[in-house]
C-alpha atoms as a PDB file:
ATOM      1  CA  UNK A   1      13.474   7.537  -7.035  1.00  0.00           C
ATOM      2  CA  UNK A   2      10.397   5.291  -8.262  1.00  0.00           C
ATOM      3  CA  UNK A   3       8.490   6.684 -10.891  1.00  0.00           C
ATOM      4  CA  UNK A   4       5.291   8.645 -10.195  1.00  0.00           C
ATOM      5  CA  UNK A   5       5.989   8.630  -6.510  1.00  0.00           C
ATOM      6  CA  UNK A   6       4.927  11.571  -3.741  1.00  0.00           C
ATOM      7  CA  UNK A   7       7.266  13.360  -2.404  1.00  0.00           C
ATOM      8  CA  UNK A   8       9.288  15.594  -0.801  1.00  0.00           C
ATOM      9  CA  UNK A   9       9.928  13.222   1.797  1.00  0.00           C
ATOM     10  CA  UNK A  10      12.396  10.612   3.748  1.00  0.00           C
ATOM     11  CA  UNK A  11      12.860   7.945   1.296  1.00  0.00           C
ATOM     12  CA  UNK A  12      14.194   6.200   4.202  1.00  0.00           C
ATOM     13  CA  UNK A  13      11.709   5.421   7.384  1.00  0.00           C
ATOM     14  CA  UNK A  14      13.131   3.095   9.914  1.00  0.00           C
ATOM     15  CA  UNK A  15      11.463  -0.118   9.397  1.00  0.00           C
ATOM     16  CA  UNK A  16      10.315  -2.146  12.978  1.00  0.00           C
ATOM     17  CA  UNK A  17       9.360  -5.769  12.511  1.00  0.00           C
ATOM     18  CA  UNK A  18       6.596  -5.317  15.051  1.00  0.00           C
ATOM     19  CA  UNK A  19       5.259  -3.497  17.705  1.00  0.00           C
ATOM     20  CA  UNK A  20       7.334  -5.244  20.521  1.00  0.00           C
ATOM     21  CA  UNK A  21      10.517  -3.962  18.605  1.00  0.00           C
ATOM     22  CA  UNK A  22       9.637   0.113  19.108  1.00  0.00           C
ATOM     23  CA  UNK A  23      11.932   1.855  21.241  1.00  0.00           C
ATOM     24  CA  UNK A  24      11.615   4.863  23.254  1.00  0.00           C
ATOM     25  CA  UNK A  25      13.175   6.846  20.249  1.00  0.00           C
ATOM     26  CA  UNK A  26      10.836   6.228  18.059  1.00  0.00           C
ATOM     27  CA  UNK A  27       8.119   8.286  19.558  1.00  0.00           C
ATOM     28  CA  UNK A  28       5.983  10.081  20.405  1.00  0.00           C
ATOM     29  CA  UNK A  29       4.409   8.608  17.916  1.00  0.00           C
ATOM     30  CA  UNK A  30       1.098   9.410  16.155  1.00  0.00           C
ATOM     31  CA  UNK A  31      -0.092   6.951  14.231  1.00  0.00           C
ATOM     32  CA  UNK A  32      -1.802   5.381  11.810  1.00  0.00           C
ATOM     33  CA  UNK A  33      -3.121   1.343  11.398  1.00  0.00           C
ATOM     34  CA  UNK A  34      -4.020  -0.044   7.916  1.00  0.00           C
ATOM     35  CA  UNK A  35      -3.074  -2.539   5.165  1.00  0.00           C
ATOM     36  CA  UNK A  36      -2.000   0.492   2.779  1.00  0.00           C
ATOM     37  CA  UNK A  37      -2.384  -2.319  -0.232  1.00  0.00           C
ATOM     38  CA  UNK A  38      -1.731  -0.622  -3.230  1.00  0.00           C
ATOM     39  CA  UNK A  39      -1.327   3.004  -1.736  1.00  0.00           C
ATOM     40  CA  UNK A  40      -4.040   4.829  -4.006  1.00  0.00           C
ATOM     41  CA  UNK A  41      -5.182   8.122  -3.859  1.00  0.00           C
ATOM     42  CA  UNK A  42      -7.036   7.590  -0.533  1.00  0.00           C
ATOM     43  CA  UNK A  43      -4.400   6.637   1.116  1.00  0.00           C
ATOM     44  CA  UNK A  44      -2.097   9.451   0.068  1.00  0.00           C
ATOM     45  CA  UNK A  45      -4.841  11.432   1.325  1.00  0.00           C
ATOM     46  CA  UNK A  46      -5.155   9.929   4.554  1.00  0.00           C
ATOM     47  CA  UNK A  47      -0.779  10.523   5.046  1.00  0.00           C
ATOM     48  CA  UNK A  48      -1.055  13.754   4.178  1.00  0.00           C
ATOM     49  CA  UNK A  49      -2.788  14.213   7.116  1.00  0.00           C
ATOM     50  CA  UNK A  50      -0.846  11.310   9.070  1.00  0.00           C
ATOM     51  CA  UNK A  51       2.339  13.986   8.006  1.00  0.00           C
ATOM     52  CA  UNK A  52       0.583  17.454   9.721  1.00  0.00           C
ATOM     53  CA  UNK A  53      -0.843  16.189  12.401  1.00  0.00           C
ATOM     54  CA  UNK A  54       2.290  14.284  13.536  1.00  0.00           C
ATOM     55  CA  UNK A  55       4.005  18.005  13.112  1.00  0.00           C
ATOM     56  CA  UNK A  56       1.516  19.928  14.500  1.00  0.00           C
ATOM     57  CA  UNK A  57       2.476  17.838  18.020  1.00  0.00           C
ATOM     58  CA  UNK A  58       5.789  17.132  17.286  1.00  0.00           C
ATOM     59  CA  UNK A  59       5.235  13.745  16.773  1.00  0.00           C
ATOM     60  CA  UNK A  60       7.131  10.727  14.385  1.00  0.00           C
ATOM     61  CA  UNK A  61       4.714   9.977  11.858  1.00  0.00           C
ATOM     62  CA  UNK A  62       3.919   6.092  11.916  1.00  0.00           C
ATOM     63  CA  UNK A  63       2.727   3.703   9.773  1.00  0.00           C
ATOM     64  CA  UNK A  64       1.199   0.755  11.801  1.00  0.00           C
ATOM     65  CA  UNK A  65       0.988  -2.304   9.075  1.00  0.00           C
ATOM     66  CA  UNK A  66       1.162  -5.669   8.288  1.00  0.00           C
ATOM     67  CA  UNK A  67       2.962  -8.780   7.327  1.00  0.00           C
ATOM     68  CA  UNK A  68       0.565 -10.450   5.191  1.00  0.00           C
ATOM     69  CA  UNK A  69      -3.336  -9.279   4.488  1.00  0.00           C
ATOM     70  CA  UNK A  70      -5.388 -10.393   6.961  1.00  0.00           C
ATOM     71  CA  UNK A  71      -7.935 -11.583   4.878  1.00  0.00           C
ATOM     72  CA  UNK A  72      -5.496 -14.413   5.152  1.00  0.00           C
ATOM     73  CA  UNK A  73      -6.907 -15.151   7.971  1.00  0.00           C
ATOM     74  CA  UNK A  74     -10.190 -13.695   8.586  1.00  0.00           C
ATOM     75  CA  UNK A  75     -10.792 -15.086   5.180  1.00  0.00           C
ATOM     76  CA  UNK A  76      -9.062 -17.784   4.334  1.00  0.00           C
ATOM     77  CA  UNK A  77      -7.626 -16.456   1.256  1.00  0.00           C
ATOM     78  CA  UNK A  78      -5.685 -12.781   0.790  1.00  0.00           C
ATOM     79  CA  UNK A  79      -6.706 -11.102  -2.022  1.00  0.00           C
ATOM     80  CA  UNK A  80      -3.763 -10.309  -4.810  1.00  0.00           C
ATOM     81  CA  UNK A  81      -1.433  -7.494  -4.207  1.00  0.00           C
ATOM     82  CA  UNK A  82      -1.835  -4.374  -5.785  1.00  0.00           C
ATOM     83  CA  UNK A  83       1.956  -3.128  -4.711  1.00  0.00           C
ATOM     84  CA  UNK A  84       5.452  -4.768  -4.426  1.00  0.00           C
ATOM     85  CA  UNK A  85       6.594  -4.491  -0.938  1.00  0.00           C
ATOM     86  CA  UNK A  86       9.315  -3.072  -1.241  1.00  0.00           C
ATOM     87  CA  UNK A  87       8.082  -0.152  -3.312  1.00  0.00           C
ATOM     88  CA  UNK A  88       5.481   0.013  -0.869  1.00  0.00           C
ATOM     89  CA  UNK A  89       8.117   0.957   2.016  1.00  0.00           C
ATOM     90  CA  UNK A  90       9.632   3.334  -0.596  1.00  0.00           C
ATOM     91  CA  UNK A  91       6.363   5.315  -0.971  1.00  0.00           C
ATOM     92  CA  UNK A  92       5.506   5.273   3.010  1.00  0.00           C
ATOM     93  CA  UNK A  93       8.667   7.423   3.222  1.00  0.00           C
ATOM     94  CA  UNK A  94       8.702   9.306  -0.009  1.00  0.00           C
ATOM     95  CA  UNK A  95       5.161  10.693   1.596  1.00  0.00           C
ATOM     96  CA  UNK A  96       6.565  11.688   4.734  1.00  0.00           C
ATOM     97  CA  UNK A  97       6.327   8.415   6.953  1.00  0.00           C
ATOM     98  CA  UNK A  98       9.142   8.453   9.739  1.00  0.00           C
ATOM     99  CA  UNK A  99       8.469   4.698  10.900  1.00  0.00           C
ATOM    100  CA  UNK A 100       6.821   2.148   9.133  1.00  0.00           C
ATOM    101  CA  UNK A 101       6.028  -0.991  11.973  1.00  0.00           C
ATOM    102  CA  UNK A 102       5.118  -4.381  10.195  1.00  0.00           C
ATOM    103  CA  UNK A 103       2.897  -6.396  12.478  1.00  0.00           C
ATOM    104  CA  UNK A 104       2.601 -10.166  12.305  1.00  0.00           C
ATOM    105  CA  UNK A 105      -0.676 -11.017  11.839  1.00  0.00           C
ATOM    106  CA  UNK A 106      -1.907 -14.152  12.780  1.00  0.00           C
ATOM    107  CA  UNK A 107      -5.156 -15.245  14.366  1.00  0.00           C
ATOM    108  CA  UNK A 108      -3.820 -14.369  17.817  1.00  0.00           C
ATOM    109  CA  UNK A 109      -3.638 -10.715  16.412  1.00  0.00           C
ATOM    110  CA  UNK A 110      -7.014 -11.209  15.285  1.00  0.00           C
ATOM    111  CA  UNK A 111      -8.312 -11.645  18.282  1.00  0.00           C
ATOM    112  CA  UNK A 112      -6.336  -9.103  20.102  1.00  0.00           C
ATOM    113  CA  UNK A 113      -8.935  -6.224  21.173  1.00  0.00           C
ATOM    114  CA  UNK A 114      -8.578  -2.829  20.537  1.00  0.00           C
ATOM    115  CA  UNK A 115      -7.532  -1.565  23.609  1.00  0.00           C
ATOM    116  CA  UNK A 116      -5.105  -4.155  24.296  1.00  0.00           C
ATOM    117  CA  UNK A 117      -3.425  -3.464  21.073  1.00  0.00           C
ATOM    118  CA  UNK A 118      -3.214   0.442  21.599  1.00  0.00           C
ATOM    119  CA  UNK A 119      -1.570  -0.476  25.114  1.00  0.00           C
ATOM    120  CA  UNK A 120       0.929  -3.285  23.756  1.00  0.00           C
ATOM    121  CA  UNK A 121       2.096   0.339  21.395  1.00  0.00           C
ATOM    122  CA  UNK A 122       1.713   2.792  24.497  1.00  0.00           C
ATOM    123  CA  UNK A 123       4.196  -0.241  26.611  1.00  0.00           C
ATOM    124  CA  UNK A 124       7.100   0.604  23.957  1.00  0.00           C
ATOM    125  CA  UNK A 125       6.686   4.293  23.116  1.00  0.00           C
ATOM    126  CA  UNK A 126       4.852   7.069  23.965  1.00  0.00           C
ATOM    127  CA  UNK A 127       1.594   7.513  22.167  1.00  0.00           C
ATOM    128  CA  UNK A 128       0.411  10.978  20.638  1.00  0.00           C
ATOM    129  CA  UNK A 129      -2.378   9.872  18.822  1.00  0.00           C
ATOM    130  CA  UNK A 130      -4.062   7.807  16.299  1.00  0.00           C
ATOM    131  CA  UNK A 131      -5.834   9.164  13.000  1.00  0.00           C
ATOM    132  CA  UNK A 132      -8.687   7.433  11.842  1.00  0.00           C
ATOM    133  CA  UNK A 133     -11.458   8.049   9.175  1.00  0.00           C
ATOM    134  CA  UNK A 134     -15.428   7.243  10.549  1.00  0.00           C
ATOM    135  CA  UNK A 135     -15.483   3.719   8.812  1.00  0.00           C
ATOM    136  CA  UNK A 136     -12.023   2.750   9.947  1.00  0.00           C
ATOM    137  CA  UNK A 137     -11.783   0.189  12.578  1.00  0.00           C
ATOM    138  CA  UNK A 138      -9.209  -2.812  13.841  1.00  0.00           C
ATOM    139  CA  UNK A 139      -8.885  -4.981  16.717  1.00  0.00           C
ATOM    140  CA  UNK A 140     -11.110  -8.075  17.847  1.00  0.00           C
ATOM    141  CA  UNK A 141     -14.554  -7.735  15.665  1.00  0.00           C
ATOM    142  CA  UNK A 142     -13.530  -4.797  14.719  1.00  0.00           C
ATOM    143  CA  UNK A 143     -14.248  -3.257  18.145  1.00  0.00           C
ATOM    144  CA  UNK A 144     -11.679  -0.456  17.970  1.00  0.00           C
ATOM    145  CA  UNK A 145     -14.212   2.424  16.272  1.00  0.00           C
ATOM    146  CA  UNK A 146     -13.528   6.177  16.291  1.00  0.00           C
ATOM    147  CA  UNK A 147     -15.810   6.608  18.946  1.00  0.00           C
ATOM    148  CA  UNK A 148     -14.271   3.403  21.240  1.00  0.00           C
ATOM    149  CA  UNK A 149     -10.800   5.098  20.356  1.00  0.00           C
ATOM    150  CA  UNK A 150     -11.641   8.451  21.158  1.00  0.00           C
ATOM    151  CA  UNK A 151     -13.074   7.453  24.352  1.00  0.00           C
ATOM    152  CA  UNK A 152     -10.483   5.219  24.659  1.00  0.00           C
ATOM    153  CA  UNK A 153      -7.708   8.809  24.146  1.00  0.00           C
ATOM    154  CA  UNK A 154      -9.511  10.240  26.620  1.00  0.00           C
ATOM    155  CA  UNK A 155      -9.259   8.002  29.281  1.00  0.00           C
ATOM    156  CA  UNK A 156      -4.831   7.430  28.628  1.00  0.00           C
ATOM    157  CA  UNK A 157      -4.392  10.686  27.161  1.00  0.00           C
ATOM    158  CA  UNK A 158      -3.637  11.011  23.416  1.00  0.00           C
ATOM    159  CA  UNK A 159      -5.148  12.309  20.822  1.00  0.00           C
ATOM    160  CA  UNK A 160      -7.275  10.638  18.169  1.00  0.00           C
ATOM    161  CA  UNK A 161      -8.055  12.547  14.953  1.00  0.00           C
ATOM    162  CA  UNK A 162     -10.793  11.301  12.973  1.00  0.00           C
ATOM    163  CA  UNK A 163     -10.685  13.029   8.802  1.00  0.00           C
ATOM    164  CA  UNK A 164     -13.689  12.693   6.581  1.00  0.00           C
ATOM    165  CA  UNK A 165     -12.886  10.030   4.021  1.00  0.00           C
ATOM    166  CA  UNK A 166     -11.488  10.589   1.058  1.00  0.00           C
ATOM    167  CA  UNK A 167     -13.572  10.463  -2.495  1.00  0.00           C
ATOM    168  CA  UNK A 168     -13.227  10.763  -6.126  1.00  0.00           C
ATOM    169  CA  UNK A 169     -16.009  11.767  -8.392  1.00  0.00           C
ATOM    170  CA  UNK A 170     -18.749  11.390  -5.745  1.00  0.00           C
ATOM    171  CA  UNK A 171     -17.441   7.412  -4.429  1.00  0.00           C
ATOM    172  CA  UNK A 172     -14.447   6.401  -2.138  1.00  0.00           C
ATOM    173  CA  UNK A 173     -11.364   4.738  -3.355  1.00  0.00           C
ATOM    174  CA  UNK A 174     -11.174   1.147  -2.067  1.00  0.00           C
ATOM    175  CA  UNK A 175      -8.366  -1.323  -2.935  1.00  0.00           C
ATOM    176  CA  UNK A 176     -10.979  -3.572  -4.282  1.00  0.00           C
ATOM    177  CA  UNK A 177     -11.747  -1.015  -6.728  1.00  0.00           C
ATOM    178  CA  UNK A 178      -8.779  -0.814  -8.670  1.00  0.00           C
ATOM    179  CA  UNK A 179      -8.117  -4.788  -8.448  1.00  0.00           C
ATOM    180  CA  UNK A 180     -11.558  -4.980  -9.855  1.00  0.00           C
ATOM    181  CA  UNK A 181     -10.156  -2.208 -13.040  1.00  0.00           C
ATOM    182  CA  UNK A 182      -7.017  -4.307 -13.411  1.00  0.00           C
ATOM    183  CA  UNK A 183      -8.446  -7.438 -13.515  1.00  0.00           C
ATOM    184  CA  UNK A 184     -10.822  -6.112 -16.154  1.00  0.00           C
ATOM    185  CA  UNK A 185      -8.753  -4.544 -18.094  1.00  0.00           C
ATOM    186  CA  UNK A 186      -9.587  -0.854 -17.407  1.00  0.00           C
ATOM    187  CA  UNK A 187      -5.992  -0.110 -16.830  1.00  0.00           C
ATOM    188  CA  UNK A 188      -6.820   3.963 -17.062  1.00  0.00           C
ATOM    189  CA  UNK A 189      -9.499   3.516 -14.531  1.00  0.00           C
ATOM    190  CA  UNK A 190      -6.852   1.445 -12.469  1.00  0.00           C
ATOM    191  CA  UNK A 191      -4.626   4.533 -13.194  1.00  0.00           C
ATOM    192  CA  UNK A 192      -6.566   7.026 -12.048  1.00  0.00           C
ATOM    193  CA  UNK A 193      -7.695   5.516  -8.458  1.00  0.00           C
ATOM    194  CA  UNK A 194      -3.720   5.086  -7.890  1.00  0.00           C
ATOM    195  CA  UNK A 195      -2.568   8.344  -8.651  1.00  0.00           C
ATOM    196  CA  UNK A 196       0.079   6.357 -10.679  1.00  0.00           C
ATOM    197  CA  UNK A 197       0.294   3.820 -13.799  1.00  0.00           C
ATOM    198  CA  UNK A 198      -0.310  -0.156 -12.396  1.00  0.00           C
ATOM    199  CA  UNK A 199       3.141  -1.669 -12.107  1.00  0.00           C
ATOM    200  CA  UNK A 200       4.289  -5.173 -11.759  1.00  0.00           C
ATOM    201  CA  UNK A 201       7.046  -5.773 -10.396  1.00  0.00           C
ATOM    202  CA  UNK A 202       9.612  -8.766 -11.400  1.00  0.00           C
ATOM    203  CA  UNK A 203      12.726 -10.645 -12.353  1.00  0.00           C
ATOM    204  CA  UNK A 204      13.523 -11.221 -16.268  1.00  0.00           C
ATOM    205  CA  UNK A 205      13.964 -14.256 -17.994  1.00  0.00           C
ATOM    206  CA  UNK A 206      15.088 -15.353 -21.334  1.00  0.00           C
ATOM    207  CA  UNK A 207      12.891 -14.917 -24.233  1.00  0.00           C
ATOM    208  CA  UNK A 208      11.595 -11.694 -22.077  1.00  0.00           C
ATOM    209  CA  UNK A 209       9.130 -13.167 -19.548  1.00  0.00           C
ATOM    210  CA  UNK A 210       8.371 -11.470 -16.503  1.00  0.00           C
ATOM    211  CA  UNK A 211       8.341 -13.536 -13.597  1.00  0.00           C
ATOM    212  CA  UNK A 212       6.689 -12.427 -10.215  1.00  0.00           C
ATOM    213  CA  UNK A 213       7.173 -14.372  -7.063  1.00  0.00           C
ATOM    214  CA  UNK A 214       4.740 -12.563  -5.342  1.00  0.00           C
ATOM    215  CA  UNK A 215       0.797 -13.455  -6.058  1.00  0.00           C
ATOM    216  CA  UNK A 216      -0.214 -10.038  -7.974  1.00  0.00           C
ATOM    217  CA  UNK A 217      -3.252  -8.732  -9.778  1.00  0.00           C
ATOM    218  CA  UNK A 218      -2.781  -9.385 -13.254  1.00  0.00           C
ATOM    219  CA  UNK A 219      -4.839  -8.271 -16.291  1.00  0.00           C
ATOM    220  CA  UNK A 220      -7.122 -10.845 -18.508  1.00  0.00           C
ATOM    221  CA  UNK A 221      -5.124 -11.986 -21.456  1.00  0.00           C
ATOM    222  CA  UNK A 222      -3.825  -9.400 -23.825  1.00  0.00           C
ATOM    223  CA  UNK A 223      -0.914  -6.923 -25.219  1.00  0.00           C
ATOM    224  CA  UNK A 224      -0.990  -4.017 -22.895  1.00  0.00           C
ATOM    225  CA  UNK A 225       1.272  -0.658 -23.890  1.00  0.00           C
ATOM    226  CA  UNK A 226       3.690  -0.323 -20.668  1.00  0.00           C
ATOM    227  CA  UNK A 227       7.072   1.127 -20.421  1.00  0.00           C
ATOM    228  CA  UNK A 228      10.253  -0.270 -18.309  1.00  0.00           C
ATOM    229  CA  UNK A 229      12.398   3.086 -17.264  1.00  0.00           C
ATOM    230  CA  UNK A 230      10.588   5.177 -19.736  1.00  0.00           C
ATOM    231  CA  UNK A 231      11.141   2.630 -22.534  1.00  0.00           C
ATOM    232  CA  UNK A 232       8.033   1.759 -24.094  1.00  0.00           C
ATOM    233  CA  UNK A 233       6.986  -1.903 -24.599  1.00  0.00           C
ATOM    234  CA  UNK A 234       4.430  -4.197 -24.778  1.00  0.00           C
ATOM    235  CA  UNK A 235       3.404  -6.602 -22.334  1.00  0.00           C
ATOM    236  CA  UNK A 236       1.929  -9.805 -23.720  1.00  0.00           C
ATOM    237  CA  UNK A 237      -0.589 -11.678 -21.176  1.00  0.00           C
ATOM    238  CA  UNK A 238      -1.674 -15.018 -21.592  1.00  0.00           C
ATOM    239  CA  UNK A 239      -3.036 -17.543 -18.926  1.00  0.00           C
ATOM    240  CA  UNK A 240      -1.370 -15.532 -16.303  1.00  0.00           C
ATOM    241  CA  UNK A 241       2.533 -16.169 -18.006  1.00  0.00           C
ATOM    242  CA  UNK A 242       3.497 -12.447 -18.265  1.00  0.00           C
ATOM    243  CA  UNK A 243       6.234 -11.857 -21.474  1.00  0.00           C
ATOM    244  CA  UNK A 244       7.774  -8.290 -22.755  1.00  0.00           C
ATOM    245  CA  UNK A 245       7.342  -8.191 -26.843  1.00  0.00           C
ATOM    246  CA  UNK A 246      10.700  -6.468 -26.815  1.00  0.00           C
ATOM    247  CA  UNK A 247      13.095  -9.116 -24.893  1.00  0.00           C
ATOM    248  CA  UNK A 248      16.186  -6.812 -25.091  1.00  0.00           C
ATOM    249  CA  UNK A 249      14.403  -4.513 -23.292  1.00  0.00           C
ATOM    250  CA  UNK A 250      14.230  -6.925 -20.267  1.00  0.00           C
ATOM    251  CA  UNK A 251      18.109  -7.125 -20.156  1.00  0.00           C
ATOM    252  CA  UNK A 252      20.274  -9.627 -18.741  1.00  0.00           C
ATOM    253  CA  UNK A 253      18.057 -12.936 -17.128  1.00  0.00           C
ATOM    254  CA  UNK A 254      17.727 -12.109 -13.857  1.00  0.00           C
ATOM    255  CA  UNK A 255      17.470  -8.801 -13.603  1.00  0.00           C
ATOM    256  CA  UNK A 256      14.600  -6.802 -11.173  1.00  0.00           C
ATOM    257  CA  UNK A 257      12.222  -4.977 -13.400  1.00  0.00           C
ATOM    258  CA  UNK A 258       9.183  -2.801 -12.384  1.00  0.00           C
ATOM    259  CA  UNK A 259       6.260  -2.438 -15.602  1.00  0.00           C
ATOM    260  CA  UNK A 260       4.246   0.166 -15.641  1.00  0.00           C
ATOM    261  CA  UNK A 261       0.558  -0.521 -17.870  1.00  0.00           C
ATOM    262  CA  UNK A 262      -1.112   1.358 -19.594  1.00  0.00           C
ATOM    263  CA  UNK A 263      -4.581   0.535 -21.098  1.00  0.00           C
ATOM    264  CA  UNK A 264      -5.113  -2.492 -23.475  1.00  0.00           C
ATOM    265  CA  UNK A 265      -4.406  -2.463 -27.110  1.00  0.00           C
ATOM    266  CA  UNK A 266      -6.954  -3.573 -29.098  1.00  0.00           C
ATOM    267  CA  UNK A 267      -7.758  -4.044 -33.021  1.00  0.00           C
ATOM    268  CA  UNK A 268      -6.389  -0.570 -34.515  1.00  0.00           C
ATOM    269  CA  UNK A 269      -5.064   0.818 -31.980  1.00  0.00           C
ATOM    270  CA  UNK A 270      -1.326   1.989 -32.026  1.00  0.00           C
ATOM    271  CA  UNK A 271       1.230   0.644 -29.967  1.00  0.00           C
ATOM    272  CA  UNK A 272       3.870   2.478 -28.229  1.00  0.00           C
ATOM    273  CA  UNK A 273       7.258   3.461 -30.077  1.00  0.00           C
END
């Protein structure tokens, strides 16, 4: 099991590659629609509820995500991830998710409304509810509100759920939030909004350098305390090359590592071990 991870839960949800691939089996289905980048404390909040609402109708809990951000293309440009994928799944289940479905998302996705969407999931499975929170929203322009939804429930006959948001000390968590403390440095702050030390996740090279395939938000340049199974090391940053101080404690080249930072080191401080 990952470090830091909820739980108890399946650490093994069925996995759909899209929405056209549910069967019958995997509902009724009440469900949820979001990036889940990162998977901070706002999110566990928000499958918490995903998890007793589902049970409460005897419903699969489902995860409706994505391929890729879409800021990829509503943007242009997808911001840097905050969670390896694979961990990612890991955590959906470890919290309780049943079925994780990774859209596509392209820009005839984008401009997919709301309703549409909800009916392309109600054509493959039988639809319990959605939950939302009052700022969520997806579909064409956004379009697909609580309210639309709710009216939209109403009129096919599911439920949707709408939970106040989730805060911490007075302010929402937001994914651009903790990229913003990583990318400053404030690795405790980073911390904190996650639930969980910031790990990168990678393959080992000789000489002990991290290498990540996967465009992830790094820290500025610095050593940074950070442990690799519960080993302490440091992790050395400069111009983006990522290197462990202690190469043995990469292993053999090649090998899948996940780092877990802690906050910076700087002048007198200690470093682990």
């Amino acid at each position: 099991m990952i470090p830091g991870a909820p739980g108890p839960g399946t650490s093994t949800p069925r996995l759909v590659p899209g929405i056209d691939a549910l069967e019958p089996d995997d509902g009724p289905a009440f469900v949820v629609v979001g990036v889940f980048d990162g998977l901070h404390l706002g999110h566990a909040y928000l499958l918490g509820h995903l998890v007793r609402e589902a049970a409460a109708r005897r419903a699969v809990p489902t995860v409706v995500t994505f391929d890729a951000h879409p800021d990829a293309i509503l943007r242009g440009h997808a911001p840097p991830l905050l969670l390896d994928p694979a961990e990612r799944t890991e955590r959906l289940g470890l919290a309780g998710v049943e079925t994780i479905v990774v859209q596509h998302f392209d820009d005839a996705l984008r401009r997919t409304e709301y309703d549409v969407f909800v009916d392309r999931i109600r054509a493959r499975v039988a639809l319990a509810g959605i939950l939302m929170t009052p700022d969520a929203a997806f579909g064409h322009e956004r379009r697909g509100t609580a309210e639309a939804l709710a009216d939209l429930g109403r009129a096919r006959g599911f439920d949707v759920v709408v939970v106040p948001p989730f805060s911490l000390d007075g302010s929402s968590v937001r994914s651009t939030d903790v990229r913003v403390a990583i990318e400053t440095g404030d690795l405790a702050r980073a911390a904190r909004l996650l639930g969980r030390p910031y790990a990168i996740v990678g393959r080992s090279r000789p000489g002990g350098e991290l290498v990540v395939d996967l465009p992830v938000a790094r820290p500025p340049d610095g050593a940074y305390p950070a442990a690799i199974e519960g080993r302490p090391v440091i992790l050395e940053v400069t111009d983006g090359r990522l290197v462990i101080g202690d190469g043995r404690a990469a292993g053999e080249p090649g090998r899948r590592l996940r780092v877990d930072l802690g906050a910076p080191i700087r002048p007198g401080a200690d470093e682990p071990g």
